[in-house]
Protein backbone atom coordinates (compact mmCIF):
# COMPACT_ATOMS: atom_id res chain seq x y z
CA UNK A 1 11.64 37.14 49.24
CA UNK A 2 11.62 35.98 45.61
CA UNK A 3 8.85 33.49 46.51
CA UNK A 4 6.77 36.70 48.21
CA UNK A 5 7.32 38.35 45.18
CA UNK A 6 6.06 35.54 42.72
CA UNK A 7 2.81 35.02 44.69
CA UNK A 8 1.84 39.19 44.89
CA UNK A 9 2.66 39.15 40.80
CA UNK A 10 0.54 36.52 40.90
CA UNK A 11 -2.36 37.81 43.16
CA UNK A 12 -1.95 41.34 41.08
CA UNK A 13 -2.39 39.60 37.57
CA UNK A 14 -5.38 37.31 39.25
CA UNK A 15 -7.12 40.91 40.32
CA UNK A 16 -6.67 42.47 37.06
CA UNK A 17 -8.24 39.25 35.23
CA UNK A 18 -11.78 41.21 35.12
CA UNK A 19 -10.31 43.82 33.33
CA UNK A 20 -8.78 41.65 30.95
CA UNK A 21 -12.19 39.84 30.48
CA UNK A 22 -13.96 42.98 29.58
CA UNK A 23 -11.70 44.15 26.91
CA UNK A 24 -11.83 40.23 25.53
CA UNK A 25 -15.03 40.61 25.20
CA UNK A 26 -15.92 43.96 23.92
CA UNK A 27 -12.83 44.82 21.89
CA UNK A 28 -11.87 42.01 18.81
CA UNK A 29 -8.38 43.60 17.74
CA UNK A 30 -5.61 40.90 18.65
CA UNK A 31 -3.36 43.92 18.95
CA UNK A 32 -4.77 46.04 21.67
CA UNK A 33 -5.26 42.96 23.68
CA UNK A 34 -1.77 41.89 22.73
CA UNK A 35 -0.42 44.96 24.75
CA UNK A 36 -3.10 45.34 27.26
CA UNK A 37 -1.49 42.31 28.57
CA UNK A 38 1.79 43.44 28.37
CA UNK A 39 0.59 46.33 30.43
CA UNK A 40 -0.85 44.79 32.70
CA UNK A 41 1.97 42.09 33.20
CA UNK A 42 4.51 44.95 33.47
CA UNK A 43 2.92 46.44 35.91
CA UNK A 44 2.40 43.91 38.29
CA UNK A 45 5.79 42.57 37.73
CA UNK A 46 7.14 45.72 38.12
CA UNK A 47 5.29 45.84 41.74
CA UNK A 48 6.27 42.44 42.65
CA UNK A 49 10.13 43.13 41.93
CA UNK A 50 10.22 46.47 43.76
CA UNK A 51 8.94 44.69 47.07
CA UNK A 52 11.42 42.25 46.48
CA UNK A 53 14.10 44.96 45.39
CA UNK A 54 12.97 46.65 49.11
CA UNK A 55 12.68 43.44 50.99
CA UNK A 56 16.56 42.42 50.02
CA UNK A 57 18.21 45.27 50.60
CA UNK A 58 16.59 45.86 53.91
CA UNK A 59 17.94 42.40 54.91
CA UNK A 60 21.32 42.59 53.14
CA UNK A 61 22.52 46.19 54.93
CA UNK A 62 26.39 45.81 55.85
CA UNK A 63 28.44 47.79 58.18
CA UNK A 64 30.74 49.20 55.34
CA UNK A 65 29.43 51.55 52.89
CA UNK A 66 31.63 50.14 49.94
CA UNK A 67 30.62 46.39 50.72
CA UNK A 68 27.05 47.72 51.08
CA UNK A 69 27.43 49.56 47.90
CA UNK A 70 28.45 46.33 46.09
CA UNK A 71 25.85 44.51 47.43
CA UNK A 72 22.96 47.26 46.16
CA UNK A 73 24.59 46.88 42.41
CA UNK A 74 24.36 43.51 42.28
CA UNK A 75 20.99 43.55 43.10
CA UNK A 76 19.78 46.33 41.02
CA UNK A 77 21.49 43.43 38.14
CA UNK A 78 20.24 40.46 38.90
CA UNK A 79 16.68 42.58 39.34
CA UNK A 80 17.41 43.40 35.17
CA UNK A 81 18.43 40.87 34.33
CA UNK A 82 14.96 38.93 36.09
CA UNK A 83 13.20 41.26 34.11
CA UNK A 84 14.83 41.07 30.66
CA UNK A 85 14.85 36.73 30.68
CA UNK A 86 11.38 36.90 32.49
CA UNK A 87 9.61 39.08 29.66
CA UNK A 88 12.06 37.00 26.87
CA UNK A 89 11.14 33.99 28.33
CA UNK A 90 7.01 34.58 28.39
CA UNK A 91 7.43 35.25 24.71
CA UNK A 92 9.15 32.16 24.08
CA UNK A 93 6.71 30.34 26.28
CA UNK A 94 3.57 32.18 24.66
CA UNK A 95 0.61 30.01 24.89
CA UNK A 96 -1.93 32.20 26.76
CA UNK A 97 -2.44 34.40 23.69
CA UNK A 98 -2.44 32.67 20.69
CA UNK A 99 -3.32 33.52 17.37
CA UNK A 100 -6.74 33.63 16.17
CA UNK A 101 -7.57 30.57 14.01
CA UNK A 102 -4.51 28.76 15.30
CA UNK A 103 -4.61 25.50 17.21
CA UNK A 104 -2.95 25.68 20.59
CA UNK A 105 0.35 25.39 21.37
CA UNK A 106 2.75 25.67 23.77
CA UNK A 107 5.82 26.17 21.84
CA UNK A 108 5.44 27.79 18.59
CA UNK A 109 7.58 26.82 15.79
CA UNK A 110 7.65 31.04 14.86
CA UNK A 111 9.96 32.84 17.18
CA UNK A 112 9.59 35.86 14.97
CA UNK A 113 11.91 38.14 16.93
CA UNK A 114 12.02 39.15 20.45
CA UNK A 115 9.55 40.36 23.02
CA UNK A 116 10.93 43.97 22.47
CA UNK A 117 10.86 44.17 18.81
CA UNK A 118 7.37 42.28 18.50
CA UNK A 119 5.90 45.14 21.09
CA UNK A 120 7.36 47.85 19.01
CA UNK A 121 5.94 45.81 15.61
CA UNK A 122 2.72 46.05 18.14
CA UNK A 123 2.77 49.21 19.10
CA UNK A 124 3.29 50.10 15.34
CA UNK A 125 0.21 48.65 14.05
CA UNK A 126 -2.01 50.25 16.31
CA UNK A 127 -0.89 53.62 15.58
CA UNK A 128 -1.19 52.84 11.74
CA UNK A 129 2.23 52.69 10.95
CA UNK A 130 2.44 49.89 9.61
């Protein structure tokens, strides 16, 4: 199931790579593009975990409610917990949108935070608050 999961994410962000060409192209502010990706990674990730969400707890259903019960919560964790080290974890390993003017890197010396507080910093900027 996790594997099935991987490869739709993967076929989702592949089919939404147009999308993300024509904004690249017509639009020049790092920002918007910035979170147009996040957008469009949360949403296929968020695809590709429910099917895999649906997928194991269709094949995990026990005979006692309390054992099944137990079984669903520990799912529903380990399905945050994927999702709060996956999206940590891509900004750590950010090399697919560097910064303008910067050579590319895999690992950049500049943590600068955390996914969450960068895409608020984001999010900020292009509103104007900042």
């Amino acid at each position: 199931m996790a594997l099935t999961s991987v490869a739709v994410i993967s076929v989702l962000l592949f089919s939404f790579s147009p999308v993300i060409l024509f904004f690249l192209i017509s639009i020049k502010d790092y920002v918007f593009f910035l979170l147009l990706n996040v957008l469009v990674m949360t949403i296929t990730g968020a695809i590709g975990v429910r099917l895999f969400y649906k997928g194991m707890r269709d094949m995990v259903s026990g005979p006692e409610a309390i054992e099944q019960n137990l079984r669903r919560y520990l799912l529903q964790g380990w399905v945050l917990l994927y999702a709060l080290v996956g999206s940590q974890l891509g900004w750590t390993l950010r090399p697919f949108l560097g910064v303008e003017g910067e050579p590319f890197q895999i690992f950049r010396p500049e943590i600068d935070g955390n996914f969450y507080a960068q895409v608020l910093r984001s999010i900020g900027t292009l509103l104007g608050w900042h």
